[in-house]
Protein backbone atom coordinates (compact mmCIF):
# COMPACT_ATOMS: atom_id res chain seq x y z
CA UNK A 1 -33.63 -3.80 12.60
CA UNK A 2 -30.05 -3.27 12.84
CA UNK A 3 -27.93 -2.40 9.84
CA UNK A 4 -24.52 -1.66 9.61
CA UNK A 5 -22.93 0.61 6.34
CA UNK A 6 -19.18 0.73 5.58
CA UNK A 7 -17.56 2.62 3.54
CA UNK A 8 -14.00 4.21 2.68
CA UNK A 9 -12.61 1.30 1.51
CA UNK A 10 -10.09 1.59 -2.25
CA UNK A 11 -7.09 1.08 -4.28
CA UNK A 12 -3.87 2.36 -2.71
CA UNK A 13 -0.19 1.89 -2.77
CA UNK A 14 2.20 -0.44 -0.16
CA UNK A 15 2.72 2.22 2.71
CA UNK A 16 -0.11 4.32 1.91
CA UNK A 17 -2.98 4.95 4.33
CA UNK A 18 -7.09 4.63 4.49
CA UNK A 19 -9.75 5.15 6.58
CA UNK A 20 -13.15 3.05 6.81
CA UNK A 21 -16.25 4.44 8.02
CA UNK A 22 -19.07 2.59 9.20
CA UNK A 23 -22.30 3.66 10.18
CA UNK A 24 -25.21 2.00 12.42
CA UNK A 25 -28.36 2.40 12.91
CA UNK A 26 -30.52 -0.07 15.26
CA UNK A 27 -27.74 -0.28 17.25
CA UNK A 28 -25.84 1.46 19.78
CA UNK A 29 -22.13 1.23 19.41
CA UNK A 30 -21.43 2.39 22.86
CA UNK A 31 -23.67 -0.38 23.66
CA UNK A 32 -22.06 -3.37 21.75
CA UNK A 33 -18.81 -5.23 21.64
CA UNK A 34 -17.92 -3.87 18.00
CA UNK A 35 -15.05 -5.32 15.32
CA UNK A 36 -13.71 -5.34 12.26
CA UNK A 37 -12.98 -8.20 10.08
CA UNK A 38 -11.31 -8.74 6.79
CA UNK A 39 -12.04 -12.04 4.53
CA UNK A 40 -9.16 -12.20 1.66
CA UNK A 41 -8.61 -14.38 -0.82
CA UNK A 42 -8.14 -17.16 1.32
CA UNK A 43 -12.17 -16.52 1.53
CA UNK A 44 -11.26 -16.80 5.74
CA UNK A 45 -12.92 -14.29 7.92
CA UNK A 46 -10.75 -13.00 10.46
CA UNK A 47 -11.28 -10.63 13.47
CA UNK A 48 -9.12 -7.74 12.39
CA UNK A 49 -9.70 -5.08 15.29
CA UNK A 50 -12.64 -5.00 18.32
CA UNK A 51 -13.76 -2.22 20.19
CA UNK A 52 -15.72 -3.01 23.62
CA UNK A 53 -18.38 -1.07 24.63
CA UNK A 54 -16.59 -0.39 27.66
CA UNK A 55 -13.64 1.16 25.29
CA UNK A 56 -11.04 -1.76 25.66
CA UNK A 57 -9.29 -2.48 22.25
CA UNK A 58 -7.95 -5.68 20.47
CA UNK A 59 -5.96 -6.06 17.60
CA UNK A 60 -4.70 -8.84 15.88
CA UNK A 61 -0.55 -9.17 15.96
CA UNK A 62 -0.59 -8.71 11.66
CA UNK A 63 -2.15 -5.41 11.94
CA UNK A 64 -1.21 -4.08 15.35
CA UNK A 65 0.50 -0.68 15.36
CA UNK A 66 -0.87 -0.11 12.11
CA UNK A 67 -4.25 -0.26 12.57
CA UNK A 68 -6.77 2.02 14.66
CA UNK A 69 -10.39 1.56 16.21
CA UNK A 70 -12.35 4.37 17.35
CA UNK A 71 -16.06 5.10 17.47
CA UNK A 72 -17.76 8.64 17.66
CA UNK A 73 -20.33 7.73 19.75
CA UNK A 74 -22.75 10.82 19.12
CA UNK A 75 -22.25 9.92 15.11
CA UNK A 76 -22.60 6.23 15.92
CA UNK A 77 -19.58 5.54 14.27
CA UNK A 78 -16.92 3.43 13.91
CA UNK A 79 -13.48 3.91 12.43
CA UNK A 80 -10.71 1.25 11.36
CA UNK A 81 -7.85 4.09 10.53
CA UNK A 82 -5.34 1.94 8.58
CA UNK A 83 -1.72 3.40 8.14
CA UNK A 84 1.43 1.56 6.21
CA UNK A 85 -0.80 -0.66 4.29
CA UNK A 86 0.96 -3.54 3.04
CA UNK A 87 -0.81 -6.53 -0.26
CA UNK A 88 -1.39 -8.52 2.49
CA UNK A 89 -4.08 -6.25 3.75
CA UNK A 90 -6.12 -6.74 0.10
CA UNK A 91 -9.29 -7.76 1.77
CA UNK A 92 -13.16 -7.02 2.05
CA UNK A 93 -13.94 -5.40 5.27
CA UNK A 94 -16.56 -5.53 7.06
CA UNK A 95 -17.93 -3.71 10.09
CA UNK A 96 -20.03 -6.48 12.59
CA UNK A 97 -20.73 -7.38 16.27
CA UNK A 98 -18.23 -9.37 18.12
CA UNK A 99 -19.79 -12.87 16.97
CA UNK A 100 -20.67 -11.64 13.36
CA UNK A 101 -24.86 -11.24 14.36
CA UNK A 102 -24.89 -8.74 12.84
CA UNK A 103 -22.82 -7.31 9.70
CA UNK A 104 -22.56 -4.67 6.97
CA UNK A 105 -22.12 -5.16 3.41
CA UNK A 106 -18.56 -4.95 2.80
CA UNK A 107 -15.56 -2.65 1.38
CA UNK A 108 -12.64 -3.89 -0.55
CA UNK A 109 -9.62 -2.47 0.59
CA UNK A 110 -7.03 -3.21 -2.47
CA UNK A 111 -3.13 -2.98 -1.94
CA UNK A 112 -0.44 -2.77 -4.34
């Protein structure tokens, strides 16, 4: 049974910074092709960062630079460390498998 927790998300200004956190159990994240998405308001889900289990990164062009993946894998852990936040981040996150088989709850990230 894999499930997948996130957390970290909240309310922040333009330019601030946040990290999300999220946990997995039934799973191996050094093991799985691992991403982020973000659904806004727009209600579209879109791939947001990926981590490969063989450590190669992606990141879409609206968040690169900004935005960084990691994993701890002893914790089995991912991170999404988000820096210069802009409104156009306001989104639920959520931590998944590349393919969305598998994904967690959610966190609202909100920017103002």
């Amino acid at each position: 049974h894999v499930q997948l927790v996130e957390s970290g998300g909240g309310s922040v200004q333009a330019g601030g910074s946040l990290t999300l956190s999220c946990v997995g159990s039934g799973i191996s994240f050094d093991d799985a092709d691992m991403g982020w998405y973000r659904q806004g308001s727009g209600n579209d889900c879109k791939l947001v960062s990926a981590l490969a289990s063989y450590g190669t990164t992606y990141y879409a062009d609206s968040v690169k630079g900004r935005f960084t993946m990691s994993r701890d894998n002893a914790e089995n852990t991912l991170y999404l460390q988000m820096n210069s936040l802009k409104p156009e981040d306001t989104a639920v996150y959520y931590c998944a498998t590349v393919g969305l088989a598998y994904w967690g709850q959610g966190t609202q990230v909100t920017v103002s």
